[in-house]
Each structure stands twice: as structure tokens, then as C-alpha cells.
C-alpha atoms as a PDB file:
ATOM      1  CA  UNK A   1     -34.081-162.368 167.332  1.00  0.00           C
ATOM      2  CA  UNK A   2     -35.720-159.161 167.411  1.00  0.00           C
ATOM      3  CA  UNK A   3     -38.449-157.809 165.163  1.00  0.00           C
ATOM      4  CA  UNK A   4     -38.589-154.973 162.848  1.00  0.00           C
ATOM      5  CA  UNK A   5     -42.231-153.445 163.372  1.00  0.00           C
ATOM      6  CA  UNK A   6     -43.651-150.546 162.520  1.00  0.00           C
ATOM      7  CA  UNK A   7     -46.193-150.556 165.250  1.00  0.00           C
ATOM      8  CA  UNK A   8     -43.070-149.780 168.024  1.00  0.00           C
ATOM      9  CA  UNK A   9     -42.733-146.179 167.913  1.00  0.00           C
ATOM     10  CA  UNK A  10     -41.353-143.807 166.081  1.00  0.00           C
ATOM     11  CA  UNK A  11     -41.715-145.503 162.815  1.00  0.00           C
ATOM     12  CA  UNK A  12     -44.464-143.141 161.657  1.00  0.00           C
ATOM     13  CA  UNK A  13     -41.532-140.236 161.419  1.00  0.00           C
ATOM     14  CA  UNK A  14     -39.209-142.807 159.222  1.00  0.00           C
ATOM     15  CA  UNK A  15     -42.289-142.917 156.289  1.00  0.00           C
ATOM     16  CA  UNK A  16     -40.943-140.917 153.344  1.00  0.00           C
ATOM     17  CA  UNK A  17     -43.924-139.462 151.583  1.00  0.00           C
ATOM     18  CA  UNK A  18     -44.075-139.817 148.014  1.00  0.00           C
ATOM     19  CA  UNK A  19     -45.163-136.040 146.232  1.00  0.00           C
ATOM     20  CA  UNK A  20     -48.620-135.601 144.562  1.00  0.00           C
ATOM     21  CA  UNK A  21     -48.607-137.360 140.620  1.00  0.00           C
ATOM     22  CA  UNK A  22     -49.479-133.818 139.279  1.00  0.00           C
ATOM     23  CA  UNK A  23     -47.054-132.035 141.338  1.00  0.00           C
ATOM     24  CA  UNK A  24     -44.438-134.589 140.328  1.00  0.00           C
ATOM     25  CA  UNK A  25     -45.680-134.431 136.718  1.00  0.00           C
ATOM     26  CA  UNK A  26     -45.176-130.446 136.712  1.00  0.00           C
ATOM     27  CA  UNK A  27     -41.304-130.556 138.228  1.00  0.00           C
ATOM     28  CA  UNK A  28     -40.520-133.550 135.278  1.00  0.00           C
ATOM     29  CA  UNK A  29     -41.732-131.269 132.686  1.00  0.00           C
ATOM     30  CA  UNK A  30     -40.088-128.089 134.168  1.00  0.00           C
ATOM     31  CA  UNK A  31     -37.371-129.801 134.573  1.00  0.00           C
ATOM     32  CA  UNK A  32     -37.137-130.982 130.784  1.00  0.00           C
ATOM     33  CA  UNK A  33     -37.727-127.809 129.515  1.00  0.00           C
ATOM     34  CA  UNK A  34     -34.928-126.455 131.254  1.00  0.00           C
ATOM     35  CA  UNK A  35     -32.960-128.766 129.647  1.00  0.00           C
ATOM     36  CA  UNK A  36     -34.040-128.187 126.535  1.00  0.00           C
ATOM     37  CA  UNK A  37     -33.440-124.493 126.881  1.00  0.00           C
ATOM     38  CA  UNK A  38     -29.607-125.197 128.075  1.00  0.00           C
ATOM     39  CA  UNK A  39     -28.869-127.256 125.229  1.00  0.00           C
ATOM     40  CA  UNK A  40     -29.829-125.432 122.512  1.00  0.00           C
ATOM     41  CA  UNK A  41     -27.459-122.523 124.045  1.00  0.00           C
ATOM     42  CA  UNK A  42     -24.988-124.652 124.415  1.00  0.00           C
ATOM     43  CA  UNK A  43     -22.241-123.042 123.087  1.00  0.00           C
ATOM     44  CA  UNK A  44     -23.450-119.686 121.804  1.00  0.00           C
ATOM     45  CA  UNK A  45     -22.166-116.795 123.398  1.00  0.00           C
ATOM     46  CA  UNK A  46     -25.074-114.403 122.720  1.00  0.00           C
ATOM     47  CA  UNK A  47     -28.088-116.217 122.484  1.00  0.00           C
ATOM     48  CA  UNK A  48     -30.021-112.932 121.801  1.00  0.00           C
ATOM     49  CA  UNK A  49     -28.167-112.341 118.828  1.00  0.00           C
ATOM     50  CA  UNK A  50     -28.624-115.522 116.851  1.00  0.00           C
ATOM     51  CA  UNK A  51     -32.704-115.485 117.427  1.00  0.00           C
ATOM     52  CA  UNK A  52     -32.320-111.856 115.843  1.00  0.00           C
ATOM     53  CA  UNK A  53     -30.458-113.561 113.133  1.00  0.00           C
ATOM     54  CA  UNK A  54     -32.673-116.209 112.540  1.00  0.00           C
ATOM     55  CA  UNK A  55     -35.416-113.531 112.560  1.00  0.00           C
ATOM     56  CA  UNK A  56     -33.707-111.486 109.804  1.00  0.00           C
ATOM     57  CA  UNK A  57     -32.879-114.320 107.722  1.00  0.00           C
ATOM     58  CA  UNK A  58     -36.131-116.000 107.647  1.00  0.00           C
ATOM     59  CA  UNK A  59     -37.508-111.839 106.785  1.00  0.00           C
ATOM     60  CA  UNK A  60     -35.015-112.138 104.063  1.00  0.00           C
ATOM     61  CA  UNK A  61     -35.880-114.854 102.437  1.00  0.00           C
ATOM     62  CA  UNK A  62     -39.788-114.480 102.484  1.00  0.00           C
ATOM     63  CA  UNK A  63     -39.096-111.348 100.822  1.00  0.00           C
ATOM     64  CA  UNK A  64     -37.126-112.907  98.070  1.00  0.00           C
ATOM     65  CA  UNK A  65     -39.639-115.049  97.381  1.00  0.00           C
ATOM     66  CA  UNK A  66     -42.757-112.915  97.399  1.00  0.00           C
ATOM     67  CA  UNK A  67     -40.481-110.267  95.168  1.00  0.00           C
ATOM     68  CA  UNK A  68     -40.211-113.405  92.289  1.00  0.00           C
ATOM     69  CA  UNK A  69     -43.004-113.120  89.933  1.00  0.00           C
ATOM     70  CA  UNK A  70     -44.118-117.198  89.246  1.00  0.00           C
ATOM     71  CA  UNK A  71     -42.295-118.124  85.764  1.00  0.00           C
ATOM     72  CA  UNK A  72     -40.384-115.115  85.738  1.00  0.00           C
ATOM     73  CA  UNK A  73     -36.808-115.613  85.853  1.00  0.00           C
ATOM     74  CA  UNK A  74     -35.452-119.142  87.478  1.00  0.00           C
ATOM     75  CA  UNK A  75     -35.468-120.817  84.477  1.00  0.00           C
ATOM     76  CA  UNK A  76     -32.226-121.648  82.030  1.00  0.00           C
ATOM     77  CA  UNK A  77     -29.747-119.537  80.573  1.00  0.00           C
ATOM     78  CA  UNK A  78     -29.366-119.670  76.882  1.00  0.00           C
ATOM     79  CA  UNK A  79     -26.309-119.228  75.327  1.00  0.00           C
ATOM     80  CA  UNK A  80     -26.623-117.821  71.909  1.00  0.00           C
ATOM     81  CA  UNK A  81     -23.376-118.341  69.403  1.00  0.00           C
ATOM     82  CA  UNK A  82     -22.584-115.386  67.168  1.00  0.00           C
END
């Protein structure tokens, strides 16, 4: 029977280190972000151009609605008969 020691040489290279908690922490969180980032592209051709949609259409609509004067407008349309 022989024995599995560490204490017989050459053990000390076969030790896998385990990386620092924060270092470890840090490539999790990069890592996550990446695929964050992928996903949300997934499937759009020109990334570039939807932000600068987005952009315009949010512009857009704040306009609108600081152009609407509160109680003007919005409200129901009365038919009258003649």
C-alpha cells in the first residue's frame, strides 16, 4: 500500500492557488457586465443608432409635454347637433 503525502516532494508545485476574494470579486462583476452589454445588443445591427433613437424620442416627448398648457386641451370632444 503506498501513501499519498504531501510531505514527499514535489507536492508543493501540485497546490493550485485560489485568486485574491477582491480580485475574484472584480473579474465576476466584469464579467457580468459584459454580459449584460451583449445581450441587450443582441440582435441590433447598429447599436449606435437605436441609443440616438431613444435619445430623440424621449426629446420628443418631453417637449410635447412641456408645450401642453395644464387643462388646456386633453379633455372631451363635444359634438354639437345642428
Amino acid at each position: 500500500m503506498g501513501l499519498c503525502l504531501p510531505c514527499l516532494g514535489g507536492a508543493a508545485e501540485d497546490v493550485v492557488e485560489t485568486p485574491d476574494p477582491d480580485l475574484k470579486r472584480r473579474q465576476l462583476a466584469e464579467a457580468a457586465e459584459k454580459r449584460q452589454m451583449e445581450a441587450s445588443s443582441r440582435g441590433i445591427k447598429n447599436p449606435s443608432s437605436v441609443d440616438h433613437q431613444k435619445k430623440k424620442k424621449e426629446e420628443v416627448e418631453r417637449m410635447s409635454s412641456s408645450t401642453e398648457a395644464p387643462g388646456a386641451g386633453g379633455g372631451l370632444r363635444v359634438r354639437i347637433p345642428m
